[in-house]
Protein backbone atom coordinates (compact mmCIF):
# COMPACT_ATOMS: atom_id res chain seq x y z
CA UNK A 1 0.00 0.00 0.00
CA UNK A 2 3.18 2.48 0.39
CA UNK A 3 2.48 5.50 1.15
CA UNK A 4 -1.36 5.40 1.75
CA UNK A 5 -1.00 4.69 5.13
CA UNK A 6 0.75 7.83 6.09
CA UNK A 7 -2.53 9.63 5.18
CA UNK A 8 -4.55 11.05 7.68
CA UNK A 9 -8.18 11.24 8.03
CA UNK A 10 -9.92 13.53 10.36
CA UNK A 11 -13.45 15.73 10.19
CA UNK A 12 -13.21 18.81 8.64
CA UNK A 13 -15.27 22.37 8.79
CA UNK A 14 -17.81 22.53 5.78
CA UNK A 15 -16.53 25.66 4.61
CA UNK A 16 -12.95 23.98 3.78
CA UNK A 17 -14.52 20.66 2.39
CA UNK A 18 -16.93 22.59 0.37
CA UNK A 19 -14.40 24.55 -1.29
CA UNK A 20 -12.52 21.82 -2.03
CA UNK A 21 -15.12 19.84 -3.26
CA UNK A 22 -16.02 22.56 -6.18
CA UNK A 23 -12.46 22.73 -7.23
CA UNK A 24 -11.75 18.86 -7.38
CA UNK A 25 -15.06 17.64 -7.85
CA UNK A 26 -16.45 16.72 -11.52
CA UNK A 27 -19.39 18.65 -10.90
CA UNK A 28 -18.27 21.72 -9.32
CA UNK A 29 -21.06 21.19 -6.86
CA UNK A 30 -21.50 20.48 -3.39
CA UNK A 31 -24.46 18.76 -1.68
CA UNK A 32 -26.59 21.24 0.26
CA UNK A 33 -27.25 18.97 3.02
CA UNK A 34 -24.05 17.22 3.50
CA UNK A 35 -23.24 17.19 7.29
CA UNK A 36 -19.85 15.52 7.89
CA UNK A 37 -17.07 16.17 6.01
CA UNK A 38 -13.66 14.86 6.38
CA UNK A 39 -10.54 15.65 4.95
CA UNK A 40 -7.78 13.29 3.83
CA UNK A 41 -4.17 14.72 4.76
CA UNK A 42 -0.66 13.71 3.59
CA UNK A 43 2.50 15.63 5.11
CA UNK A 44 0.02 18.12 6.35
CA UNK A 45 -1.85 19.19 3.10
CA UNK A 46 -5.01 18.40 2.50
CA UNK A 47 -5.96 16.19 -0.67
CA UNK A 48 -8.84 14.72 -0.25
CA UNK A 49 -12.54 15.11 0.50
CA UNK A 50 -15.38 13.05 1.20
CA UNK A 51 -18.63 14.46 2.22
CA UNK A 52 -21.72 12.35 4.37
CA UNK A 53 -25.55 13.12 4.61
CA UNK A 54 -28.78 12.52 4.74
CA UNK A 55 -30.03 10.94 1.84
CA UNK A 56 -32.01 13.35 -0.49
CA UNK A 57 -34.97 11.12 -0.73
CA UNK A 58 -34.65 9.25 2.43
CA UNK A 59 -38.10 7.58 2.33
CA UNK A 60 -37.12 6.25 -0.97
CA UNK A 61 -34.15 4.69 0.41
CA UNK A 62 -34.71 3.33 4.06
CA UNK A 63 -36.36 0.65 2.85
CA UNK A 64 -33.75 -0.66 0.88
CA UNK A 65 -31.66 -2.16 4.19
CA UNK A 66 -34.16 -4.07 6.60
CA UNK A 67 -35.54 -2.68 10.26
CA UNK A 68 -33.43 0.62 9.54
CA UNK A 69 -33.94 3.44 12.04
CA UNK A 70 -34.54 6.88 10.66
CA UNK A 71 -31.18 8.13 11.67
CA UNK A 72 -29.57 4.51 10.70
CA UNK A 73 -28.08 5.35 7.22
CA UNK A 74 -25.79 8.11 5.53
CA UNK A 75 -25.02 8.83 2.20
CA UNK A 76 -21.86 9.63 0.66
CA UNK A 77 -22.77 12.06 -1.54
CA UNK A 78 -19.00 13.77 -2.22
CA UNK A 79 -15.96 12.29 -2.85
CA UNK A 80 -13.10 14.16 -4.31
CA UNK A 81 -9.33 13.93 -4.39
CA UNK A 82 -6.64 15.89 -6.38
CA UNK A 83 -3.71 14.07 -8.38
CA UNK A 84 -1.43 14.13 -5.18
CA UNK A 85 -2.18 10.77 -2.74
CA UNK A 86 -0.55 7.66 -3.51
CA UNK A 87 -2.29 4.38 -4.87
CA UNK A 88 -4.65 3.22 -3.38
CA UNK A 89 -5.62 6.09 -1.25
CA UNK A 90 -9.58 6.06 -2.45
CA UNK A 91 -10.39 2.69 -0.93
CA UNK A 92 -8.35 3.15 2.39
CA UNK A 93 -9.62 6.91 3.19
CA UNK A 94 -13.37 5.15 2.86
CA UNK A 95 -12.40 2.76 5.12
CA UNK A 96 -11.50 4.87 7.55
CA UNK A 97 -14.45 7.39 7.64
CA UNK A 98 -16.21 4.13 8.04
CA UNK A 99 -14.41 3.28 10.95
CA UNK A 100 -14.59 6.50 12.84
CA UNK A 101 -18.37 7.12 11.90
CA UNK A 102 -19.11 3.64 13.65
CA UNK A 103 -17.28 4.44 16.70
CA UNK A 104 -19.01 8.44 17.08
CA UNK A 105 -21.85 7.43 15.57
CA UNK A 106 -23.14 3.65 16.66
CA UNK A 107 -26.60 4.21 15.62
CA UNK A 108 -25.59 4.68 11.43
CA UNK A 109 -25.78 0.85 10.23
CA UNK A 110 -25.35 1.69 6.60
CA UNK A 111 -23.84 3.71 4.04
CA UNK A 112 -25.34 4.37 0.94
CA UNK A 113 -23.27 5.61 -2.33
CA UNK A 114 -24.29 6.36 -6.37
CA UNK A 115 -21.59 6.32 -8.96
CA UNK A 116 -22.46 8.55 -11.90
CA UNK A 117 -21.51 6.66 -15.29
CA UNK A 118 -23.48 9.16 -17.35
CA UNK A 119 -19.91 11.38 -16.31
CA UNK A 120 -17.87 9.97 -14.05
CA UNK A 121 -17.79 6.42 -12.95
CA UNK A 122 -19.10 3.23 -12.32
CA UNK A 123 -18.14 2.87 -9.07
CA UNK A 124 -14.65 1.40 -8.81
CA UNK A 125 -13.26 2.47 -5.92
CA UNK A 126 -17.05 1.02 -4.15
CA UNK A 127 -16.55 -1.85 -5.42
CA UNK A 128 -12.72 -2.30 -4.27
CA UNK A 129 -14.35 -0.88 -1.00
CA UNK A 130 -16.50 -4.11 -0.25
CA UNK A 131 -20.16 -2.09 -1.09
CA UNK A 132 -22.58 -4.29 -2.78
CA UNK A 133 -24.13 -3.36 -5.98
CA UNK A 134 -27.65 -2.71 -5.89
CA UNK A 135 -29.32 -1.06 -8.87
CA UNK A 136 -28.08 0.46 -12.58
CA UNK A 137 -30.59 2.14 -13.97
CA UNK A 138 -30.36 4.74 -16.94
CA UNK A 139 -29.53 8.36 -16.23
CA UNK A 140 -33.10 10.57 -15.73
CA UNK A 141 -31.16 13.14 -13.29
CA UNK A 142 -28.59 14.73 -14.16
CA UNK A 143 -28.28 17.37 -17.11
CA UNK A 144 -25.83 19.83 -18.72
CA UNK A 145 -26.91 23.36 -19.42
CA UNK A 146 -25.98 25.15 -22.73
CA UNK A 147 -22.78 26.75 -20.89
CA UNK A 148 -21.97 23.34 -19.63
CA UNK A 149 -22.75 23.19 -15.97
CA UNK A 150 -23.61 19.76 -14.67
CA UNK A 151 -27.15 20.24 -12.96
CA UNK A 152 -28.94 18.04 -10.80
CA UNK A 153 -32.94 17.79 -10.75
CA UNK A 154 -33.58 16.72 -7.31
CA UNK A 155 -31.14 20.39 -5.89
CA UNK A 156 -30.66 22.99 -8.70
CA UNK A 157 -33.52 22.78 -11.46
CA UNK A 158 -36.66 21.99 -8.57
CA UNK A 159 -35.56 24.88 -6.75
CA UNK A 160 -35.37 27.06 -9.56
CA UNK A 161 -38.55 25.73 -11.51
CA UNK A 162 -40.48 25.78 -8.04
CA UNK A 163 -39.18 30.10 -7.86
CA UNK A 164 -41.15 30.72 -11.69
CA UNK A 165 -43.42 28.45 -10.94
CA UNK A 166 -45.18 28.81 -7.91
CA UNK A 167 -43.65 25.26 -6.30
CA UNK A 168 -45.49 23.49 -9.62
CA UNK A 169 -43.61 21.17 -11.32
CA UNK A 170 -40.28 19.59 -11.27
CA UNK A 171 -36.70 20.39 -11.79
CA UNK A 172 -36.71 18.53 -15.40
CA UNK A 173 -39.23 20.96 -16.35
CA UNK A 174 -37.04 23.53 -15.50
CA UNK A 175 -33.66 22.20 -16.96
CA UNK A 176 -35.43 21.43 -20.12
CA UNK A 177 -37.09 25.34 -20.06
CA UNK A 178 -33.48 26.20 -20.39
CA UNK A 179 -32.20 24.42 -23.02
CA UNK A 180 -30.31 21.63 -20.57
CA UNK A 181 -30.08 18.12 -22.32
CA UNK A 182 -30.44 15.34 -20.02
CA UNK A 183 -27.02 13.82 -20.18
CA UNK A 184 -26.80 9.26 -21.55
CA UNK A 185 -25.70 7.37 -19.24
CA UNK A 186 -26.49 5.28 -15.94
CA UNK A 187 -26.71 5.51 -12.45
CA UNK A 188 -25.12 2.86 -10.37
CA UNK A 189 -26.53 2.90 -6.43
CA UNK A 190 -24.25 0.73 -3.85
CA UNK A 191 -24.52 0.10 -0.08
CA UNK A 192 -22.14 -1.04 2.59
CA UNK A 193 -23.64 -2.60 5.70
CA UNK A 194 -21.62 -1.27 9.00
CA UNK A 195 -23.17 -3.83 10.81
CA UNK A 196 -23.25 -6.95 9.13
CA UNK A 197 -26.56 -8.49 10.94
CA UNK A 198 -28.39 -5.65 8.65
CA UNK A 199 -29.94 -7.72 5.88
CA UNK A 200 -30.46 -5.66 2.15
CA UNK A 201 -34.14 -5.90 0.77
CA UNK A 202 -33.25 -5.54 -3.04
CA UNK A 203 -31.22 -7.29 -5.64
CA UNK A 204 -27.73 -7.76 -4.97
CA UNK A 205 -26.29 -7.69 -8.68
CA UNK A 206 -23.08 -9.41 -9.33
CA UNK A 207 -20.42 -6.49 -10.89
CA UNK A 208 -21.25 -8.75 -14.62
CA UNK A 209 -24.23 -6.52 -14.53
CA UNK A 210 -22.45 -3.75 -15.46
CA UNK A 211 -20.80 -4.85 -18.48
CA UNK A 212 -23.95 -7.05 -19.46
CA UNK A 213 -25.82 -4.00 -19.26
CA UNK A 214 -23.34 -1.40 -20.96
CA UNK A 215 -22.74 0.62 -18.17
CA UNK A 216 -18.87 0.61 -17.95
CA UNK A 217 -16.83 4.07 -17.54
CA UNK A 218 -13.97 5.20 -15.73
CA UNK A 219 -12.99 9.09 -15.84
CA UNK A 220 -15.48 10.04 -17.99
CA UNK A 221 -14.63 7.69 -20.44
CA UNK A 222 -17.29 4.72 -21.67
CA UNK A 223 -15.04 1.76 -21.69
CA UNK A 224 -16.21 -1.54 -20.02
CA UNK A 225 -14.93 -3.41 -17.01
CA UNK A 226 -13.51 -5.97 -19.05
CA UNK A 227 -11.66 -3.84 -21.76
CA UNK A 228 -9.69 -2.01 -18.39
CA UNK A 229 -8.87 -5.47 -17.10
CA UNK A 230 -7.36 -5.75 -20.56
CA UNK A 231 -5.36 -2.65 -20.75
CA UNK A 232 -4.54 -3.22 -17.47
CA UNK A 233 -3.06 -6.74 -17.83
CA UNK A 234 -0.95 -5.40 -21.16
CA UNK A 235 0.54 -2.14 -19.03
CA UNK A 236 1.13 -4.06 -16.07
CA UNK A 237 2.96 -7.46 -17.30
CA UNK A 238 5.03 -9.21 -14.33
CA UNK A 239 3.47 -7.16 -11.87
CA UNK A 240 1.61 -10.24 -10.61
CA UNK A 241 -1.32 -7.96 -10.20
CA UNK A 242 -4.24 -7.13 -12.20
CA UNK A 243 -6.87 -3.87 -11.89
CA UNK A 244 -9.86 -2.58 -13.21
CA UNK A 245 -8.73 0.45 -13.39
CA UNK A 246 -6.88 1.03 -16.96
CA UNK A 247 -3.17 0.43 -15.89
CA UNK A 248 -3.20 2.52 -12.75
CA UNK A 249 -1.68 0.23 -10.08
CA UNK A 250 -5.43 -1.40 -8.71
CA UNK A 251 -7.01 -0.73 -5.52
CA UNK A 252 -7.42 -3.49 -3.89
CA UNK A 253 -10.14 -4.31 -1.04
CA UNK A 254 -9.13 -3.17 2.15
CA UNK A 255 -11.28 -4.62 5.54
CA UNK A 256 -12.68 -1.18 7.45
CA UNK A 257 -11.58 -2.70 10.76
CA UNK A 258 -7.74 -2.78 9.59
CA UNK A 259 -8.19 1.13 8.75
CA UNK A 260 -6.28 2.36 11.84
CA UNK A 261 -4.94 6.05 10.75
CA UNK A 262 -7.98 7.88 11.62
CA UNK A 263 -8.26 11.00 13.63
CA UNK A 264 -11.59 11.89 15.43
CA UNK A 265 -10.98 15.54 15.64
């Protein structure tokens, strides 16, 4: 792992994390109601993010994880990280704001996640991470605007439409009033169960889905799971290692209890 576990992992104030977030972030957004940030430090600088909420829609998703309390799940709904940590740094900072949220905060049993492969992702570093896969569904969400800001309809386009249009309405409405274009792609939702007696209501799909169902990417870039295993095996030849991740040395699954760098300050 090298240098990963030198990096140190400690809450931050919003006002630093958002501001990070909107430089480093694909988006340039943050999430309004994100309420526990944490930064990810090596030799002292900071150069990572990831930011933890309430889900937007939480009676959507409660069901989704079995006898969960109302205050028994977060979302990650940020995660952002410059060109500065060492391999592997993704999967180990997760593990540790896993760690420390299940020793300050006992009563959060789950953790759910949505990798954007309409512009991002699919959801590599969850998946390295130990989260199960639990729905890909086609991109309905999330637009770009004719200057090409990324816009969400559940935050930016309701709240606008809702301003014009006396709260009637929805935020596609609005996007669409603008000339937006709702952007092709999928949405990939995953979940990681803090405590393991939690049992998960819907479909667990094995990571095949996302191939079978052509919802591969990686930076932006539609390329399936199997062609990066490809590129990754020809780039990384005696290395007695292969990734997923297009010849970047992988990130391999790390257990949250062996995450033991974190900071509760």
């Amino acid at each position: 792992m090298g240098r990963a576990k030198d990096i140190i992992v400690k809450v931050i104030p919003a006002k630093i994390a958002n501001e990070f977030v909107r430089k480093h972030h694909y988006s340039g957004k943050v999430v309004n109601n994100s309420s526990l940030h944490f930064g990810c430090f090596l030799d002292g600088q900071l150069h990572g993010v990831m930011s933890y909420g309430p889900p937007m829609d939480k009676a959507a998703v409660i069901g989704l994880v079995e006898g969960t309390r109302w205050d028994g799940l977060l979302e990650l709904n940020r995660m952002a990280f410059d060109e500065h940590l060492p391999k592997n740094s993704e999967s180990r900072c997760i593990a540790i704001t896993i760690r420390l949220i299940k020793k300050q905060a006992p009563q959060v049993k789950w953790v759910i996640s949505f990798a954007d492969a309409s512009l991002c992702g699919d959801g590599t570093i969850y998946r390295a991470s130990g989260f199960s896969l639990t729905s890909i569904k086609k991109n309905t969400s999330i637009y770009k605007t004719p200057d090409g800001e990324v816009a969400c309809t559940m935050t930016y386009g309701k709240a606008q439409w809702s301003k014009k249009n006396n709260g009637r309405g929805s935020g596609s409405h609005y996007l669409k009033s603008i000339g937006a274009e709702r952007v092709s792609g999928n949405q990939l939702r995953y979940i990681y169960l803090i405590d393991k007696t939690m049992k998960i209501t819907s479909k667990i799909l094995p990571f095949s889905a996302i191939d079978a169902k052509g919802a591969g990417m990686y930076k932006g870039k539609k390329i399936s799971i199997a062609e990066r295993r490809k590129q990754a095996a020809a780039e990384e030849t005696g290395s007695g290692v292969q990734s997923e991740t297009g010849g970047l040395t992988p990130t391999l699954p790390l257990h949250f209890d062996e995450a033991d760098n974190g900071s509760e300050t």
